[in-house]
Protein backbone atom coordinates (compact mmCIF):
# COMPACT_ATOMS: atom_id res chain seq x y z
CA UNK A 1 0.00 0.00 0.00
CA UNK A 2 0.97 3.57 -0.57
CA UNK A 3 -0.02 7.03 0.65
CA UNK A 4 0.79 10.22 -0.78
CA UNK A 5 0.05 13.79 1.07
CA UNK A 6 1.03 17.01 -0.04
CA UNK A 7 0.56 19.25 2.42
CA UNK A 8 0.35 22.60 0.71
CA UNK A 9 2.66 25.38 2.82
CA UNK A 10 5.86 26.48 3.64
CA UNK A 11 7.88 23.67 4.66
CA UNK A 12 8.67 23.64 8.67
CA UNK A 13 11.64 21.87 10.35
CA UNK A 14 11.73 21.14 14.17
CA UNK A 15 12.45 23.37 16.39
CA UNK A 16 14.98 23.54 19.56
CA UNK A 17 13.24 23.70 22.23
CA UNK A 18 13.70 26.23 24.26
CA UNK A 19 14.33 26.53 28.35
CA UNK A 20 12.60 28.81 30.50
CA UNK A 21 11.93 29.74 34.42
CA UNK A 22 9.16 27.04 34.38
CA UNK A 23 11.17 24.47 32.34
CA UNK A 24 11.35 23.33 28.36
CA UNK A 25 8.87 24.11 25.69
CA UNK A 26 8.60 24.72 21.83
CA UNK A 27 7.30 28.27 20.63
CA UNK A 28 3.58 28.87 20.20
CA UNK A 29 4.13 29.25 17.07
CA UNK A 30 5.58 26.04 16.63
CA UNK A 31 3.07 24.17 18.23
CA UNK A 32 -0.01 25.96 16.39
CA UNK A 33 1.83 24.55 12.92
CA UNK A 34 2.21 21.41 14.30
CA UNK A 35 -1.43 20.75 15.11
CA UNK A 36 -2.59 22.44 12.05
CA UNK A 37 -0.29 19.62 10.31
CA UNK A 38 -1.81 16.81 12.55
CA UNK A 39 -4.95 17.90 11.96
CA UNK A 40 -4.26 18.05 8.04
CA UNK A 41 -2.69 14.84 7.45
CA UNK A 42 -5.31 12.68 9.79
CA UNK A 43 -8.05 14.14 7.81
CA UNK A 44 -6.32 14.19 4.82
CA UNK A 45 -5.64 10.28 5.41
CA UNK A 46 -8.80 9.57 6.62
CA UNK A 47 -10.31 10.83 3.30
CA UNK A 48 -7.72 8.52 1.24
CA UNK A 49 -9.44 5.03 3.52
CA UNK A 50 -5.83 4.94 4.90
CA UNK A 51 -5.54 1.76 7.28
CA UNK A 52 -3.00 2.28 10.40
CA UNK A 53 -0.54 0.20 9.66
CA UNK A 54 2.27 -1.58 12.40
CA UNK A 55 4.41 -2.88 9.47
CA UNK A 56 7.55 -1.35 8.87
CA UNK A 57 7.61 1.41 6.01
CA UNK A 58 9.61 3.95 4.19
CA UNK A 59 9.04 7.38 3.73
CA UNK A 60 9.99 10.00 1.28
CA UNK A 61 9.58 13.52 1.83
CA UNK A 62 10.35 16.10 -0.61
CA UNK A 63 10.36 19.77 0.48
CA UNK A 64 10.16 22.91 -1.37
CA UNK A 65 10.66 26.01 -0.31
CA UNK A 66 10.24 29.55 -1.32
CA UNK A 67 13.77 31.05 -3.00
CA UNK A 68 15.57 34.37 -2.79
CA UNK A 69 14.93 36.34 -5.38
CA UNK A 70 18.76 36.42 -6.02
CA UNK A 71 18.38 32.59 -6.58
CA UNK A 72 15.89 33.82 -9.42
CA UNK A 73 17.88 33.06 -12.63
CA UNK A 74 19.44 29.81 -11.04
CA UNK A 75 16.34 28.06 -10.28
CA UNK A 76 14.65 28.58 -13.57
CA UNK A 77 16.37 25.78 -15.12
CA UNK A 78 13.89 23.82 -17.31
CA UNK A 79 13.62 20.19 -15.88
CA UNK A 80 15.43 20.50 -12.87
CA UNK A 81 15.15 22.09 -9.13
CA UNK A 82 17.81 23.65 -7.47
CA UNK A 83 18.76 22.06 -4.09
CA UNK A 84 18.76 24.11 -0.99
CA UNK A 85 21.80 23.48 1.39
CA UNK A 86 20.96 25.75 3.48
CA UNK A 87 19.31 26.07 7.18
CA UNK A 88 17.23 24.58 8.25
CA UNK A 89 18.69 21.47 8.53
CA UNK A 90 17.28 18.60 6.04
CA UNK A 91 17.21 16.25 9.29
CA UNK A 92 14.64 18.95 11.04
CA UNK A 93 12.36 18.74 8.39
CA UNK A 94 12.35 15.27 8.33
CA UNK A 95 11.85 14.98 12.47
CA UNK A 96 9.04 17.64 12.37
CA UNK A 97 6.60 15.44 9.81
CA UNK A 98 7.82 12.17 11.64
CA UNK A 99 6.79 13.29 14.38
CA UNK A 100 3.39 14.80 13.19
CA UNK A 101 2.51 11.37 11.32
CA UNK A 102 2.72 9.66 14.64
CA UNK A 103 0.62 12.29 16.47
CA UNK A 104 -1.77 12.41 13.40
CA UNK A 105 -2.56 8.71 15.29
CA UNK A 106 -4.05 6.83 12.28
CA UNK A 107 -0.81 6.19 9.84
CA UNK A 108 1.33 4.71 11.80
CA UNK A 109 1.68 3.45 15.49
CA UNK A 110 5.03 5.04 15.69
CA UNK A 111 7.97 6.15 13.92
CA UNK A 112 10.16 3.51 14.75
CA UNK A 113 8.64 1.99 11.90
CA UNK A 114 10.25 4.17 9.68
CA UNK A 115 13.06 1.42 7.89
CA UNK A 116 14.10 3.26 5.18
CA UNK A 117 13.77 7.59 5.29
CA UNK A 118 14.51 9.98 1.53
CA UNK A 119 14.24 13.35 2.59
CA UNK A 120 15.32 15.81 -0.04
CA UNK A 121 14.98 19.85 0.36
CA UNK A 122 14.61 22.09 -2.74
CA UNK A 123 14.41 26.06 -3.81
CA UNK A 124 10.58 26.36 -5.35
CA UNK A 125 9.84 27.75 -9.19
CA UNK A 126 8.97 31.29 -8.94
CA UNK A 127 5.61 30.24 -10.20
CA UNK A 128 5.43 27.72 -7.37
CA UNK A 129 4.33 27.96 -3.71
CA UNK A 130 5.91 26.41 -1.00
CA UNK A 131 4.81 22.66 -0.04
CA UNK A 132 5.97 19.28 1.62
CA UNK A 133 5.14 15.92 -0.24
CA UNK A 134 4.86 12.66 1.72
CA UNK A 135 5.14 9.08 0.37
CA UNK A 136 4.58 6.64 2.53
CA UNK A 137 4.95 3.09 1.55
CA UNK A 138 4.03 -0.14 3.19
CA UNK A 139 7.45 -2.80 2.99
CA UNK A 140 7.35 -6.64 3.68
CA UNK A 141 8.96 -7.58 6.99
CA UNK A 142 12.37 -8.30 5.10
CA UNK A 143 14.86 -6.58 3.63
CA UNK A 144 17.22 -7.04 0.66
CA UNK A 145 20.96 -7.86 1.72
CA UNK A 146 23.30 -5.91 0.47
């Protein structure tokens, strides 16, 4: 089985969290993303007949992000995107929909499940709005050896 989502906004990576007088927490801002993500992808998976699966899976996650208008003339390349190595970090992106999949409550019973991760992080067309795709993709109990 296979899932696809494309959740259709700016891409958002995991935050630090941050310390306080009263101990640790993530930004309101953070969290208000977050459960608008949850929200979106349980609905959004609900809508597709997605059954939660326990069986190991991999996940690809593609995210595209607005570029500087000095990147103009560089990302207009016909047939290809331009990669974007900068911050955030490609790993933050990838913890912050984990973790929202798992929340979500009815995709997955928990990320350890994820066996096999492709997280890639791009500049968008200038035509193009921001967005994160998800592939999810249900594998058999074995893997190949290599």
């Amino acid at each position: 089985m296979r899932l696809e989502i494309t959740i259709p906004a700016k891409p958002h990576a995991q935050p630090r969290i941050k310390v306080g007088k009263w101990g640790a927490y993530y930004p309101k801002e953070h969290l208000q993303i977050l459960n608008e993500t949850i929200a979106y992808l349980k609905d959004t998976s609900a809508i597709m007949r997605w059954e939660k699966t326990e069986a190991p899976v991999k996940i690809t996650i593609i995210s595209v992000c607005k570029a500087p208008s000095r990147l103009k003339k560089q990302v207009i390349i016909a047939g290809k995107r331009l990669f974007k190595p900068t911050k955030p970090d490609i790993d933050n992106y990838a913890k912050f929909i984990l973790d929202a999949i798992t929340k979500a409550g009815n995709i997955w019973k928990d990320d350890n499940q994820v066996v096999e991760l492709v997280q890639r992080k791009f500049y968008a067309q200038p035509t193009e709005e921001p967005y994160t795709n998800i592939v999810i993709e249900i594998l058999d109990k074995y893997g190949e050896i290599s």
